[in-house]
C-alpha atoms as a PDB file:
ATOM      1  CA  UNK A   1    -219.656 -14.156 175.941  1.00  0.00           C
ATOM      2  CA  UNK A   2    -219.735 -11.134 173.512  1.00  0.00           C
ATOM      3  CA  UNK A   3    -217.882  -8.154 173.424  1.00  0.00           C
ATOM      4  CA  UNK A   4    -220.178  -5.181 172.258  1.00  0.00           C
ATOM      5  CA  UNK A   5    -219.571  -1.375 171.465  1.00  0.00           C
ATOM      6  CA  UNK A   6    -221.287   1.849 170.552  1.00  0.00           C
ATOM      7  CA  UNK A   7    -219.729   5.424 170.071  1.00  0.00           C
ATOM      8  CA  UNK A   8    -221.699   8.055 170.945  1.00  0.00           C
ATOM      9  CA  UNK A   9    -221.315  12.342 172.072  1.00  0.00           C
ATOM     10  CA  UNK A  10    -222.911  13.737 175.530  1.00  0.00           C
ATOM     11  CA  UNK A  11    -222.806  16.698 177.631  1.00  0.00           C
ATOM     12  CA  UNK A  12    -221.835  17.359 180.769  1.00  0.00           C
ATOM     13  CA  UNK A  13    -224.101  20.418 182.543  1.00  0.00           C
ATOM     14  CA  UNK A  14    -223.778  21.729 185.814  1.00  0.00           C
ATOM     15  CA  UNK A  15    -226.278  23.204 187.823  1.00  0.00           C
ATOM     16  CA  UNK A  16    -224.778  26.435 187.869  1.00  0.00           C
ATOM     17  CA  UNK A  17    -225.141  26.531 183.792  1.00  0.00           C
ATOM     18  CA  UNK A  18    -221.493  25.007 182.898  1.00  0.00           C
ATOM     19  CA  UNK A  19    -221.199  22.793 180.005  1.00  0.00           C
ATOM     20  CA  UNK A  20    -218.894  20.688 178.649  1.00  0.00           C
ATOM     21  CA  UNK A  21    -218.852  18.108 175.612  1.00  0.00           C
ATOM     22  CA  UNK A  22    -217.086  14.872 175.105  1.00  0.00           C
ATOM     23  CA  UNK A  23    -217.692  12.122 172.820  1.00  0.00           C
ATOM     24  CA  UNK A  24    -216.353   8.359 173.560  1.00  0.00           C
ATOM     25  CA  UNK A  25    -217.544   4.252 173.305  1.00  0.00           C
ATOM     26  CA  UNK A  26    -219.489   2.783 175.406  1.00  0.00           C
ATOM     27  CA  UNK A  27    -220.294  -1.320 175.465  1.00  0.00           C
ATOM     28  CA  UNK A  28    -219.888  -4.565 177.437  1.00  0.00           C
ATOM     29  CA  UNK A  29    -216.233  -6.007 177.684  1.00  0.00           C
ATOM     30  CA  UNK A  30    -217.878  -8.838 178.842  1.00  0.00           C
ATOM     31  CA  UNK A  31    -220.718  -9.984 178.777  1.00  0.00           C
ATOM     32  CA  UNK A  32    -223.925 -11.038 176.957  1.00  0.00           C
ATOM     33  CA  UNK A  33    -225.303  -8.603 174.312  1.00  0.00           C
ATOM     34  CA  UNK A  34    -228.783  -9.880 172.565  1.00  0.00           C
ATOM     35  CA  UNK A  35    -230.030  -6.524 171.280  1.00  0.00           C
ATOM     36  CA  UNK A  36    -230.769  -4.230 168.513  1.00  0.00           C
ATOM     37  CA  UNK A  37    -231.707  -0.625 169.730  1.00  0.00           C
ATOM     38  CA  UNK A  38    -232.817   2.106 167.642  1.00  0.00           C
ATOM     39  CA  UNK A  39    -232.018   4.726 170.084  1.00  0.00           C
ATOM     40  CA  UNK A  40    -230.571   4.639 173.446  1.00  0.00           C
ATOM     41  CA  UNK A  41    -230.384   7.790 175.907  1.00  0.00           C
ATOM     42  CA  UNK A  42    -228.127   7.540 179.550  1.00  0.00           C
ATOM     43  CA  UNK A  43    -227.961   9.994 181.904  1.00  0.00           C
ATOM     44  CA  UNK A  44    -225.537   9.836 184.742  1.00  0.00           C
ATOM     45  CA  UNK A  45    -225.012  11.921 187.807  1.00  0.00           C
ATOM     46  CA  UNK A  46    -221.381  12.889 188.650  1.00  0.00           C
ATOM     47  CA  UNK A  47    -220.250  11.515 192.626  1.00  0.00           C
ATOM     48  CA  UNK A  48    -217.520  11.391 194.191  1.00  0.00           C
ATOM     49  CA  UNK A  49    -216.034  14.698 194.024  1.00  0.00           C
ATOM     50  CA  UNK A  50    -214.214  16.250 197.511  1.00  0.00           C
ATOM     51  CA  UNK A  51    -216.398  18.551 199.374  1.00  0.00           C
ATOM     52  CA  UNK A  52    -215.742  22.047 197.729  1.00  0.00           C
ATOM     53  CA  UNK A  53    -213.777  20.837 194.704  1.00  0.00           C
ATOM     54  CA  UNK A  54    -215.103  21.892 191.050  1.00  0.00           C
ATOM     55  CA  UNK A  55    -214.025  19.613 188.747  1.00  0.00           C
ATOM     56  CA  UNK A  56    -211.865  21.535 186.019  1.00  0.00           C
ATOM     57  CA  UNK A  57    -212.528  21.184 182.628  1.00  0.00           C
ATOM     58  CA  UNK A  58    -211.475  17.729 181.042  1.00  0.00           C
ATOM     59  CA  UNK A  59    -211.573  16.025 184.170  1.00  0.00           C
ATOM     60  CA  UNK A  60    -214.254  13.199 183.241  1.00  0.00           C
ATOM     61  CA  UNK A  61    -212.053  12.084 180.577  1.00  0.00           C
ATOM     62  CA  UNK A  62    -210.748   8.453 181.382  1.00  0.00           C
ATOM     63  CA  UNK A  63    -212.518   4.996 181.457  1.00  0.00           C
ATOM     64  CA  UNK A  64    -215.031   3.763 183.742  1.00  0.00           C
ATOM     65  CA  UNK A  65    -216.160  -0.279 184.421  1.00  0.00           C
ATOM     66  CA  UNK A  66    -219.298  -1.629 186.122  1.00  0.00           C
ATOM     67  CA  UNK A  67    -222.058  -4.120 186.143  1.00  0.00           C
ATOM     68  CA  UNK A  68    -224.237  -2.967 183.129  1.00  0.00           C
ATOM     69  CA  UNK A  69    -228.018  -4.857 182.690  1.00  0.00           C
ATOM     70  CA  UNK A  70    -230.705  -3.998 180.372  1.00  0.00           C
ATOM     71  CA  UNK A  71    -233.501  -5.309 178.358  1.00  0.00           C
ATOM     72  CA  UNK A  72    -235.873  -3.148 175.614  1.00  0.00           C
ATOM     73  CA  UNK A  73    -239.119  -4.859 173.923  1.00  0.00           C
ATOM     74  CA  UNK A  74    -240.312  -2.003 172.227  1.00  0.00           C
ATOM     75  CA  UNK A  75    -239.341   0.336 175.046  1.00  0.00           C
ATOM     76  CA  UNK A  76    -236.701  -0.799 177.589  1.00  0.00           C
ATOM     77  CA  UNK A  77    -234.901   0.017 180.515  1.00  0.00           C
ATOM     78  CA  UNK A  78    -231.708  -0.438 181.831  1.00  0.00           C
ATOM     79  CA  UNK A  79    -228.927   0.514 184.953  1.00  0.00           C
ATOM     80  CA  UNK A  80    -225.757   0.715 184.872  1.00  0.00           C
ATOM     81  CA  UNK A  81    -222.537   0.921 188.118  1.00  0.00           C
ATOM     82  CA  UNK A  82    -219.446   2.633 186.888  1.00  0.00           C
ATOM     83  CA  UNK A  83    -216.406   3.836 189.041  1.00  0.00           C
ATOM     84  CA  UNK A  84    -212.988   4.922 187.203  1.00  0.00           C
ATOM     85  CA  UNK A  85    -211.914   7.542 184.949  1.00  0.00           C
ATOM     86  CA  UNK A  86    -209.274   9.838 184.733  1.00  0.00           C
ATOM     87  CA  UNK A  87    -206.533  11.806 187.267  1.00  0.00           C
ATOM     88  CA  UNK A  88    -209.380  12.960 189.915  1.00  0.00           C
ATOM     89  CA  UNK A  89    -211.365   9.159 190.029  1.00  0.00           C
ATOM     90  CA  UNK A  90    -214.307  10.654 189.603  1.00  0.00           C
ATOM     91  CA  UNK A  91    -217.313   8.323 190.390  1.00  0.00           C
ATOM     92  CA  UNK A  92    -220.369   8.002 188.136  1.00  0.00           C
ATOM     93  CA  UNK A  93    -223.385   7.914 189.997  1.00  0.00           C
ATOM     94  CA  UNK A  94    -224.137   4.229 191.542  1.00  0.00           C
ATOM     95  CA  UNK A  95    -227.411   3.966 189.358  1.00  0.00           C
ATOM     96  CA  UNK A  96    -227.302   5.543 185.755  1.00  0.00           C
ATOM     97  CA  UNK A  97    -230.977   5.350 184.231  1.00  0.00           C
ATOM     98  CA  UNK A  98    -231.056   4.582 180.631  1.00  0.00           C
ATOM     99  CA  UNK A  99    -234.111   4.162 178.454  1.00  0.00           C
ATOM    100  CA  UNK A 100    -234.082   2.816 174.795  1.00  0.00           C
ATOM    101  CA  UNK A 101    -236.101   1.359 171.486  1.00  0.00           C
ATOM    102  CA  UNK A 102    -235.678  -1.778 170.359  1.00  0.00           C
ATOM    103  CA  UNK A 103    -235.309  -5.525 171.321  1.00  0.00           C
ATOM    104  CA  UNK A 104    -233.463  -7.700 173.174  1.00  0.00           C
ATOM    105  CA  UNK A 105    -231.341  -7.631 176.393  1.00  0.00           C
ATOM    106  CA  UNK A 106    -227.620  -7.638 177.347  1.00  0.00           C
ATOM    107  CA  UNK A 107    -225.748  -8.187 181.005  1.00  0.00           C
ATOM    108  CA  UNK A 108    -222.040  -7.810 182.054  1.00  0.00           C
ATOM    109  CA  UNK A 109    -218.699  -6.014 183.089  1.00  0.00           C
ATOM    110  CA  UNK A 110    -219.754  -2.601 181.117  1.00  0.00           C
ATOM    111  CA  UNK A 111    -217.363   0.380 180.260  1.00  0.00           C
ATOM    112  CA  UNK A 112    -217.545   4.094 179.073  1.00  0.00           C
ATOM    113  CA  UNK A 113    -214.821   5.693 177.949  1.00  0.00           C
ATOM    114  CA  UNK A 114    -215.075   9.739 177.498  1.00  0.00           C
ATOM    115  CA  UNK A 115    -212.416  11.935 175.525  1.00  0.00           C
ATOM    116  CA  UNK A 116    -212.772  16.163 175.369  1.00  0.00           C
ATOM    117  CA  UNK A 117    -214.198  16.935 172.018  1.00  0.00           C
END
C-alpha cells in the first residue's frame, strides 16, 4: 500500500462563460501507485447540484474520495469516482476521464482536494 500525491491548478468553466480557478492535491490515500507520468490532464463534470441552484463562487472547495484506476505505457488512460467536498456536497461526475504520458499504473481510495486561488 502506498500513499501518493500531486499538486496541481484547474479551472472551473461554465457553459454560460463563468470561470473560476482553484489549485489543490490530488493522489491515492490508499492504494497502489506504480507510475511515473510526465503529464497528466483530468477533466470532471460537476453533478449533483439542486435543480435551479448556481453554485456560488468557492463552492467546489472541500475534499472529495473515490475509487481511482489508471494505467499509462506511453499514453494511458484512467477513471476516477469522487463524491464530497465542501458546504453544498457537490458531486463530481461518476466517471472523470483522464489521459496521461508515462508508465506504470496505480489503483485505490483516491482524493482531490480544491482550495480558491
Amino acid at each position: 500500500m502506498i500513499h501518493s500525491s500531486a499538486g496541481f491548478n484547474c479551472v472551473y468553466k461554465t457553459a454560460g462563460g463563468f470561470e473560476e480557478k482553484y489549485k489543490g492535491e490530488a493522489g491515492i490515500a490508499l492504494g497502489l501507485d506504480l507510475s511515473w507520468t510526465k503529464e497528466n490532464t483530468i477533466a470532471y463534470t460537476v453533478m449533483g447540484v439542486a435543480e435551479g441552484t448556481k453554485l456560488q463562487p468557492g463552492e467546489l472547495v472541500g475534499t472529495y474520495t473515490g475509487g481511482t484506476a489508471s494505467a499509462a505505457f506511453g499514453l494511458g488512460a484512467g477513471a476516477k469516482v469522487l463524491v464530497g467536498g465542501g458546504k453544498s456536497n457537490v458531486v463530481l461526475s461518476p466517471l472523470a476521464l483522464e489521459k496521461s504520458k508515462g508508465f506504470g499504473a496505480s489503483a485505490g481510495i483516491g482524493y482531490l482536494t480544491l482550495v480558491k486561488e
